[in-house]
PDB file of N, CA and C in Angstrom:
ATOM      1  N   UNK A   1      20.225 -28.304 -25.934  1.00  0.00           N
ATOM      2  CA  UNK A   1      20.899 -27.438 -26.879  1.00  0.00           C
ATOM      3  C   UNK A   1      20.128 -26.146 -26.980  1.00  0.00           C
ATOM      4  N   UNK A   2      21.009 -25.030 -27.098  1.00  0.00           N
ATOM      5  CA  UNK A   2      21.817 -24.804 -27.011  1.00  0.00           C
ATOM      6  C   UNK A   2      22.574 -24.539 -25.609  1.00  0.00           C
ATOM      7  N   UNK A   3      22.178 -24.552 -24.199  1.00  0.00           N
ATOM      8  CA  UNK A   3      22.274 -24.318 -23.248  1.00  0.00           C
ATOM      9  C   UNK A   3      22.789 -25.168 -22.404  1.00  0.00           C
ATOM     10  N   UNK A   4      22.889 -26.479 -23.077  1.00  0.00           N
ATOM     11  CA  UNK A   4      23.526 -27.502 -22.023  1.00  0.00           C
ATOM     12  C   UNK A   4      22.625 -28.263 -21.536  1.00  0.00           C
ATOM     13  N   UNK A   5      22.488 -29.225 -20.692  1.00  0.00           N
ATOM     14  CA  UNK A   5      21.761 -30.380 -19.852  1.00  0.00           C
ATOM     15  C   UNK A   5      21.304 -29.497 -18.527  1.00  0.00           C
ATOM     16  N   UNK A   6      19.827 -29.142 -18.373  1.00  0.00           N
ATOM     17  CA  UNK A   6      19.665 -28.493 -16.835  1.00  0.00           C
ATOM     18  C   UNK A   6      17.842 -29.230 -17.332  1.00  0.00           C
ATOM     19  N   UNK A   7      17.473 -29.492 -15.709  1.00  0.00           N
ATOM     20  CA  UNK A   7      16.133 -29.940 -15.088  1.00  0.00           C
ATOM     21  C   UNK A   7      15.059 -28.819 -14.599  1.00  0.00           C
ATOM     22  N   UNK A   8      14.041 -28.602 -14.361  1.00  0.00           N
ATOM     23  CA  UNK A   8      13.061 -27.917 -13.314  1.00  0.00           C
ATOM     24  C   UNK A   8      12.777 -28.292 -12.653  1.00  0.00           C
ATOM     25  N   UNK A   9      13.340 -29.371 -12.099  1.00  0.00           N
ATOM     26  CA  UNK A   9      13.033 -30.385 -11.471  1.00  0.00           C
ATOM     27  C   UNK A   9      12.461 -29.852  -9.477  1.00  0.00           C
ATOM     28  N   UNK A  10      12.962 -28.895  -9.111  1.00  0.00           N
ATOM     29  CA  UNK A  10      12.396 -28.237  -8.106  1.00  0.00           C
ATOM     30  C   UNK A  10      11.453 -27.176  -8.359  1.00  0.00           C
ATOM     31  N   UNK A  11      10.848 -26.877  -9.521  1.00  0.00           N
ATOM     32  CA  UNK A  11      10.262 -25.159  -9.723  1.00  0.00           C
ATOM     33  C   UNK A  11       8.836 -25.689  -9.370  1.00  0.00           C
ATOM     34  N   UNK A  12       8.273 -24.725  -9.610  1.00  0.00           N
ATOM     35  CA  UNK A  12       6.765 -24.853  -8.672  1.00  0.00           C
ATOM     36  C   UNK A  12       5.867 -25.247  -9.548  1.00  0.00           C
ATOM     37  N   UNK A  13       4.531 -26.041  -9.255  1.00  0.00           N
ATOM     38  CA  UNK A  13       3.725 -26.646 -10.362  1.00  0.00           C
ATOM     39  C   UNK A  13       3.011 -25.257 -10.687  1.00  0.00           C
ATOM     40  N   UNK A  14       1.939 -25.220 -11.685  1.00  0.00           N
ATOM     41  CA  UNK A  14       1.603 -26.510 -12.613  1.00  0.00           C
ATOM     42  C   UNK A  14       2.778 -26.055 -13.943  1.00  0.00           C
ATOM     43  N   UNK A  15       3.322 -27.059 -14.950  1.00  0.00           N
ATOM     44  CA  UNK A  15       4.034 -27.155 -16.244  1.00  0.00           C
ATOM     45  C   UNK A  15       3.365 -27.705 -17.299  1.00  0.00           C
ATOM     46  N   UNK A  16       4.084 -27.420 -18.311  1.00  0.00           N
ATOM     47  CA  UNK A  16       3.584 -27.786 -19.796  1.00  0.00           C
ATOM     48  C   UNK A  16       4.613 -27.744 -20.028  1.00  0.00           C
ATOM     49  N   UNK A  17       4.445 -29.319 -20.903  1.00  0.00           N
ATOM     50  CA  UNK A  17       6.011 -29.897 -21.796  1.00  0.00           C
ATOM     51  C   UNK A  17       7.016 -29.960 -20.455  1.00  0.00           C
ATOM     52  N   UNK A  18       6.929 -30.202 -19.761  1.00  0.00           N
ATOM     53  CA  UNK A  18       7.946 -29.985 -18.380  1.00  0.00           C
ATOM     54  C   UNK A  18       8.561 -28.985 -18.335  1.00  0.00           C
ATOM     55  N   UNK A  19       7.940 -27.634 -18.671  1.00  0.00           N
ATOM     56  CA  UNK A  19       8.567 -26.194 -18.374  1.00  0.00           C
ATOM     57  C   UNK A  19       7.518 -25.616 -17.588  1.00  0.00           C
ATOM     58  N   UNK A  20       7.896 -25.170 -16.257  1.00  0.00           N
ATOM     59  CA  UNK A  20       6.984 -24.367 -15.413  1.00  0.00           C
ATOM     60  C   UNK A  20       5.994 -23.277 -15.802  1.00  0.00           C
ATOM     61  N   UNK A  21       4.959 -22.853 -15.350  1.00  0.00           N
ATOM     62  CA  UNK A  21       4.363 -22.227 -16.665  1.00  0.00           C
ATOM     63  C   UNK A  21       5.067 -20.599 -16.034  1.00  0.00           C
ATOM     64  N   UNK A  22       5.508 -20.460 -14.918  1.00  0.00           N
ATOM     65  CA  UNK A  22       5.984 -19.167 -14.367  1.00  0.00           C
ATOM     66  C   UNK A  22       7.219 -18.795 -15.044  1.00  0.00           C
ATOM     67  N   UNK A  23       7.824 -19.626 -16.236  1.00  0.00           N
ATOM     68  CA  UNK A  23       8.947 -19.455 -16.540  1.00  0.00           C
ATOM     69  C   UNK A  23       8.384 -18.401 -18.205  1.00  0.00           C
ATOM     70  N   UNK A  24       7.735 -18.904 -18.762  1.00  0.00           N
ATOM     71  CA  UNK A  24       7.172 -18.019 -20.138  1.00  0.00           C
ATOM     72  C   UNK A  24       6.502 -16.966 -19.303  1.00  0.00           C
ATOM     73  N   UNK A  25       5.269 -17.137 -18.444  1.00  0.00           N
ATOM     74  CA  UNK A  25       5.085 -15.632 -17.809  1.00  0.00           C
ATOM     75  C   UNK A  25       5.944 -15.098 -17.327  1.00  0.00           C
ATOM     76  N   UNK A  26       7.219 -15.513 -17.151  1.00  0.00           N
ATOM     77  CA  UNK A  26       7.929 -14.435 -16.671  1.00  0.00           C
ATOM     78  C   UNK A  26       8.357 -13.665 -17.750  1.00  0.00           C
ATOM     79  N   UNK A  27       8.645 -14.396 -18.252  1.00  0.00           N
ATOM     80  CA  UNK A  27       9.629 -13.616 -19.873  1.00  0.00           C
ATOM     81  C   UNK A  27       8.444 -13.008 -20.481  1.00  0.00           C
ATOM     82  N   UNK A  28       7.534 -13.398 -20.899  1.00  0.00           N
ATOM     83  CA  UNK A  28       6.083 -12.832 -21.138  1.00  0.00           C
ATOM     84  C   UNK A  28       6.394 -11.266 -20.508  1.00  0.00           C
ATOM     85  N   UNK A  29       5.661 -11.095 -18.752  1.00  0.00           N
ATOM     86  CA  UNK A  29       5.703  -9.607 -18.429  1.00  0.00           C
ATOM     87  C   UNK A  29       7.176  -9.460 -18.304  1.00  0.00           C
ATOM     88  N   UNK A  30       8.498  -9.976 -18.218  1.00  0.00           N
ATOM     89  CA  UNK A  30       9.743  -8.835 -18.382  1.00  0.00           C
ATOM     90  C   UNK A  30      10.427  -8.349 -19.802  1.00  0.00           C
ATOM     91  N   UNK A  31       9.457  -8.963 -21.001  1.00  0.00           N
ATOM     92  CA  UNK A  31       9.669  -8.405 -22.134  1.00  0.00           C
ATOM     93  C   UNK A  31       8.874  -6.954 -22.265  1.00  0.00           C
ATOM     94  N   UNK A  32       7.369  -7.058 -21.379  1.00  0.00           N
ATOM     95  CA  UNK A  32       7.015  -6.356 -21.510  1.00  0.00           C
ATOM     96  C   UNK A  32       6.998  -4.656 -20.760  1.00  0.00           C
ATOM     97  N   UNK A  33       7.981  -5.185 -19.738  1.00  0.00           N
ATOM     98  CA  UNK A  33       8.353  -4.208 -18.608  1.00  0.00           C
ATOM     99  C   UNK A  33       9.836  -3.570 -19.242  1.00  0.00           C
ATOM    100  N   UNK A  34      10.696  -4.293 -20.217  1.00  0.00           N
ATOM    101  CA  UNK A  34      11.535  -4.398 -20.643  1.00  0.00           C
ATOM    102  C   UNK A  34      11.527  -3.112 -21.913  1.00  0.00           C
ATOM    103  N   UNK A  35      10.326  -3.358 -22.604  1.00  0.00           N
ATOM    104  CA  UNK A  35      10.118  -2.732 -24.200  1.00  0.00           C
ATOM    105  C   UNK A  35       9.707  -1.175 -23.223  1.00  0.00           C
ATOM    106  N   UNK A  36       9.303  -1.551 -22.338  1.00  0.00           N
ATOM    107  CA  UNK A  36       8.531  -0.259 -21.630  1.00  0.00           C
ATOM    108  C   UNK A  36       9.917   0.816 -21.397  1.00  0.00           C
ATOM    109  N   UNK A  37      10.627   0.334 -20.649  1.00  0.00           N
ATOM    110  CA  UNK A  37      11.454   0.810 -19.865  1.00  0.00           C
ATOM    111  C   UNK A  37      12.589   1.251 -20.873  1.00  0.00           C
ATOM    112  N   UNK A  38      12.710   0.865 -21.678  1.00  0.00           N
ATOM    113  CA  UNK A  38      13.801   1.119 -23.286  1.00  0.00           C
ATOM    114  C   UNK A  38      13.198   2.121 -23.949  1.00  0.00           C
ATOM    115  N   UNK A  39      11.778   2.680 -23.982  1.00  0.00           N
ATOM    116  CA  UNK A  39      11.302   3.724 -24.590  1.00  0.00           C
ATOM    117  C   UNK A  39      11.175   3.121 -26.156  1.00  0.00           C
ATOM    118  N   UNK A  40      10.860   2.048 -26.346  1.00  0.00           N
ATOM    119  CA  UNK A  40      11.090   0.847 -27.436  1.00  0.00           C
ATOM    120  C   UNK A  40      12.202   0.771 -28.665  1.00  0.00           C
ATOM    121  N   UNK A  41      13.002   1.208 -27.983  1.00  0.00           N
ATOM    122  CA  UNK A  41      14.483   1.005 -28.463  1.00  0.00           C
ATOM    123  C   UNK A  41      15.046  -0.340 -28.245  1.00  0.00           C
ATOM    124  N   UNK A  42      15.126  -1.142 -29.439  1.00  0.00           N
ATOM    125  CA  UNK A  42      14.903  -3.007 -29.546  1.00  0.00           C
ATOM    126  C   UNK A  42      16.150  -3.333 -28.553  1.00  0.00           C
ATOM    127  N   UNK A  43      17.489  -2.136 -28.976  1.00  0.00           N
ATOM    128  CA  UNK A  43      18.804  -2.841 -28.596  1.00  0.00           C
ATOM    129  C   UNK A  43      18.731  -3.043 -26.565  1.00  0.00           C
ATOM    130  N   UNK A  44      18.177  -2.137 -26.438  1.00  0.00           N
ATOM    131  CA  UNK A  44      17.971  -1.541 -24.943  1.00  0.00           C
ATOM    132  C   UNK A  44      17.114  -2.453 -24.560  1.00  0.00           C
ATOM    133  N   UNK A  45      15.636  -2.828 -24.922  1.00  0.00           N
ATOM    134  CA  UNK A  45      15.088  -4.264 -24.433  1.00  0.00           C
ATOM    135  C   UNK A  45      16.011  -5.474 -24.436  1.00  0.00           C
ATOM    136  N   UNK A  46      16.593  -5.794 -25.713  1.00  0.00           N
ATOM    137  CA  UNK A  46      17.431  -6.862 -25.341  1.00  0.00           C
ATOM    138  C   UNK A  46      18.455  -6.871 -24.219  1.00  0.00           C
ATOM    139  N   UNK A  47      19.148  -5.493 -24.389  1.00  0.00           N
ATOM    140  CA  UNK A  47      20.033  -5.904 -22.662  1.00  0.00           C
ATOM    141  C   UNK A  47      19.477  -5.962 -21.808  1.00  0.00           C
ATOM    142  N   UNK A  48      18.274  -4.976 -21.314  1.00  0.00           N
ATOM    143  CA  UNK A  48      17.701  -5.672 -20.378  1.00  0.00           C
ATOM    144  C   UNK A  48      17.357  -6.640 -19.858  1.00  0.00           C
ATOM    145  N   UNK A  49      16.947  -7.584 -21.096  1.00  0.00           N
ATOM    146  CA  UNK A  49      16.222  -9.253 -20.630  1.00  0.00           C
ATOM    147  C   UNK A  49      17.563  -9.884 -20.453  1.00  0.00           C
ATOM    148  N   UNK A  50      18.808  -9.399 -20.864  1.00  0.00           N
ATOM    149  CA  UNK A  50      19.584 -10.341 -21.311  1.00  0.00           C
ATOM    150  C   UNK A  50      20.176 -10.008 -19.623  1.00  0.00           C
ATOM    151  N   UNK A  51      20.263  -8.911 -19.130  1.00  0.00           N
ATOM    152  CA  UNK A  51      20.895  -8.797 -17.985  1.00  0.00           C
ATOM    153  C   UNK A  51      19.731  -9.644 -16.430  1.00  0.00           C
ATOM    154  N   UNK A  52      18.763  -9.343 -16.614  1.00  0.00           N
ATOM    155  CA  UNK A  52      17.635  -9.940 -15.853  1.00  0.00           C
ATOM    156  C   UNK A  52      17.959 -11.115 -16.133  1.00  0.00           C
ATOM    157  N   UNK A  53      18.037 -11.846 -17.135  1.00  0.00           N
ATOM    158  CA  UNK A  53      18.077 -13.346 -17.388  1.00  0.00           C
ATOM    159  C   UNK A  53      20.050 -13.473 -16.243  1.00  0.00           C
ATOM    160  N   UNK A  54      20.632 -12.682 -16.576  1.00  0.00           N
ATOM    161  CA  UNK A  54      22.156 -13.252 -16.081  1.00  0.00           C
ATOM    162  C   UNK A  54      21.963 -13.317 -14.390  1.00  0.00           C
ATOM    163  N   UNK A  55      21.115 -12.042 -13.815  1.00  0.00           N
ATOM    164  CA  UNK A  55      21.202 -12.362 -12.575  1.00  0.00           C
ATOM    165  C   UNK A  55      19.760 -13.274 -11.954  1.00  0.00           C
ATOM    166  N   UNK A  56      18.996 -13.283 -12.971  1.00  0.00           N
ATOM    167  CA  UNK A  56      17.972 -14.744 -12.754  1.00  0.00           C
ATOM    168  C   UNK A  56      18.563 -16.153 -12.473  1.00  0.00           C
ATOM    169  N   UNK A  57      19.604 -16.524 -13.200  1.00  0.00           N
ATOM    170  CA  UNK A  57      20.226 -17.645 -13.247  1.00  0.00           C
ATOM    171  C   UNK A  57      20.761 -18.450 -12.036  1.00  0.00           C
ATOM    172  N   UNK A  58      22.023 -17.555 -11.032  1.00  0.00           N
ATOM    173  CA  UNK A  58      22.470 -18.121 -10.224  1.00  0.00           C
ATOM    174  C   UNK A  58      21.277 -17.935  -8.986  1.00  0.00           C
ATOM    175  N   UNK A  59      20.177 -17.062  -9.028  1.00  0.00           N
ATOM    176  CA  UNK A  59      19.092 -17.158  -8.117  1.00  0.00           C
ATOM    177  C   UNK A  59      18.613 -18.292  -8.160  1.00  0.00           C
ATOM    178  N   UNK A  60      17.746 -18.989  -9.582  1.00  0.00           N
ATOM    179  CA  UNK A  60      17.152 -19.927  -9.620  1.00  0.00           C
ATOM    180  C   UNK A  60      17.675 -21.012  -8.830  1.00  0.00           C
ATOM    181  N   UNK A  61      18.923 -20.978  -9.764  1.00  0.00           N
ATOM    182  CA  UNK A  61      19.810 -22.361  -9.155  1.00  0.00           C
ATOM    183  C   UNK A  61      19.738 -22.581  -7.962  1.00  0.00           C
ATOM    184  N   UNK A  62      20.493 -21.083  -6.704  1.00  0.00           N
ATOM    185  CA  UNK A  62      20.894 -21.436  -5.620  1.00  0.00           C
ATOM    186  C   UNK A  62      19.805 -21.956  -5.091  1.00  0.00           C
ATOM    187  N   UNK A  63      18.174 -21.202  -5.446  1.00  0.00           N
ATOM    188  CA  UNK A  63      16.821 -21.306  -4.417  1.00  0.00           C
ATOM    189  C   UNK A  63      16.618 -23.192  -4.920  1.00  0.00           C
ATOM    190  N   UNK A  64      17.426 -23.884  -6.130  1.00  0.00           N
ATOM    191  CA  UNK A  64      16.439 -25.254  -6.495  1.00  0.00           C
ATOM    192  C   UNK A  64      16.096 -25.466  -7.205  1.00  0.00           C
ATOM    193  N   UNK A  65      15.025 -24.530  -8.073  1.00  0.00           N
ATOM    194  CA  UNK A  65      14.104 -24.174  -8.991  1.00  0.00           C
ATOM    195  C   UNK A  65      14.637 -25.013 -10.242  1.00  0.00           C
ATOM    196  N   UNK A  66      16.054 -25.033 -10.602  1.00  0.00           N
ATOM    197  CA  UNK A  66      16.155 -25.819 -11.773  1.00  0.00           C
ATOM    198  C   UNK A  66      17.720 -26.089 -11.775  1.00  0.00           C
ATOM    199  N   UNK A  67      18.109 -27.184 -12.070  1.00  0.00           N
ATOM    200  CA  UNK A  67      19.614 -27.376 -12.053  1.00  0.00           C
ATOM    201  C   UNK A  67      20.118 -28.185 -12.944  1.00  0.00           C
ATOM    202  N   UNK A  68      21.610 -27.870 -13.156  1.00  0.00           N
ATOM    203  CA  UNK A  68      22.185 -27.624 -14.275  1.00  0.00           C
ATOM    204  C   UNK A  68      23.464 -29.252 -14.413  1.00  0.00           C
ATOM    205  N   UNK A  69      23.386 -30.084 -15.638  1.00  0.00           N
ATOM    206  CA  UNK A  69      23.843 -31.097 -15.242  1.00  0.00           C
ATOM    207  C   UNK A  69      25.671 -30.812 -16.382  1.00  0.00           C
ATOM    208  N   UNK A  70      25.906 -29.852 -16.418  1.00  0.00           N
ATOM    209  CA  UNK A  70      26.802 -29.359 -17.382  1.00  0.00           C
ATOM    210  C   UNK A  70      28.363 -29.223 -16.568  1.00  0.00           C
ATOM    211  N   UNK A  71      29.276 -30.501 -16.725  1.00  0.00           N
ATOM    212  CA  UNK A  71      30.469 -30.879 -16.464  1.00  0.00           C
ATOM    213  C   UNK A  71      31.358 -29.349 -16.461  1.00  0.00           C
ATOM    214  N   UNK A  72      30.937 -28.420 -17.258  1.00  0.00           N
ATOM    215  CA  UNK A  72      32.198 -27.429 -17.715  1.00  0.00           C
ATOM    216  C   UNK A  72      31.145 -26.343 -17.696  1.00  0.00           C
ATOM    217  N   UNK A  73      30.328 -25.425 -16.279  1.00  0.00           N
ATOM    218  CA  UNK A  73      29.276 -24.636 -16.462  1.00  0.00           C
ATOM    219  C   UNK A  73      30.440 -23.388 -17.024  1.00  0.00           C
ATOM    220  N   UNK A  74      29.705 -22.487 -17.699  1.00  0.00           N
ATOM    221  CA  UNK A  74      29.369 -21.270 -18.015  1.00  0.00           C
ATOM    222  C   UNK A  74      28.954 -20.196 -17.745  1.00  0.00           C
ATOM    223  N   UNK A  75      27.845 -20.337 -17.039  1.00  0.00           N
ATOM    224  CA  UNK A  75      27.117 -19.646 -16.654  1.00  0.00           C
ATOM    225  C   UNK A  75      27.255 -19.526 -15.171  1.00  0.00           C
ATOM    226  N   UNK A  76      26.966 -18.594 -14.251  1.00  0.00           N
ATOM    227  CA  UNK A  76      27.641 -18.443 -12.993  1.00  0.00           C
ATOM    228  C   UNK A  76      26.169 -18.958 -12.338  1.00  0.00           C
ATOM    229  N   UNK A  77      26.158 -19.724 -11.454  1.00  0.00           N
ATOM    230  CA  UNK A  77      25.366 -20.447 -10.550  1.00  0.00           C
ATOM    231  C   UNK A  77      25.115 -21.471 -10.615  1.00  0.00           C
ATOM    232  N   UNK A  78      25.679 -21.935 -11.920  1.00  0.00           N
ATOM    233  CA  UNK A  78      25.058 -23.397 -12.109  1.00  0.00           C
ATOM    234  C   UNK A  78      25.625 -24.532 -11.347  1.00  0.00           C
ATOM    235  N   UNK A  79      25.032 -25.162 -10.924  1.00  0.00           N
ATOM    236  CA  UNK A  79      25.624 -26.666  -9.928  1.00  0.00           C
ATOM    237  C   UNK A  79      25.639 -27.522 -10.762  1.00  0.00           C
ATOM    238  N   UNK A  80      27.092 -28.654 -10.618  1.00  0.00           N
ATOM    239  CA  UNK A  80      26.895 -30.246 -11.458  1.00  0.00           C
ATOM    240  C   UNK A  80      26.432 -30.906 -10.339  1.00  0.00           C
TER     241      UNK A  80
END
């Protein structure tokens, strides 16, 4: 919740809590490349991450990295 049933089950070691740790550093430096690049205008960081996150998604999926067990996807890349 809220995102549905998906695994990491292919992403690269090492994890904590079974979340890859490359997945918070990522969001970590693209918040921070993000606030940069917006001139720190909040609304403008958020589309950014929010657009990085949309075409992150069907990448992950297609490369493995994490997949998605959601009967009725949403989101464009996801595999049942």
């Amino acid at each position: 919740m809220p995102f549905g049933q998906y695994s990491y089950e292919g992403a690269p070691a090492p994890t904590l809590l079974g979340v890859p740790l490359i997945v918070p550093l990522g969001w970590f430096a693209m918040t921070l490349v993000a606030t940069l690049l917006s001139g720190g205008r909040a609304w403008l960081a958020g589309l950014l991450l929010v657009a990085w996150d949309l075409g992150l998604e069907p990448l992950m999926t297609s490369q493995g990295y994490w997949t998605w067990q959601d009967p009725h996807p949403l989101w464009s890349g996801r595999r049942c």
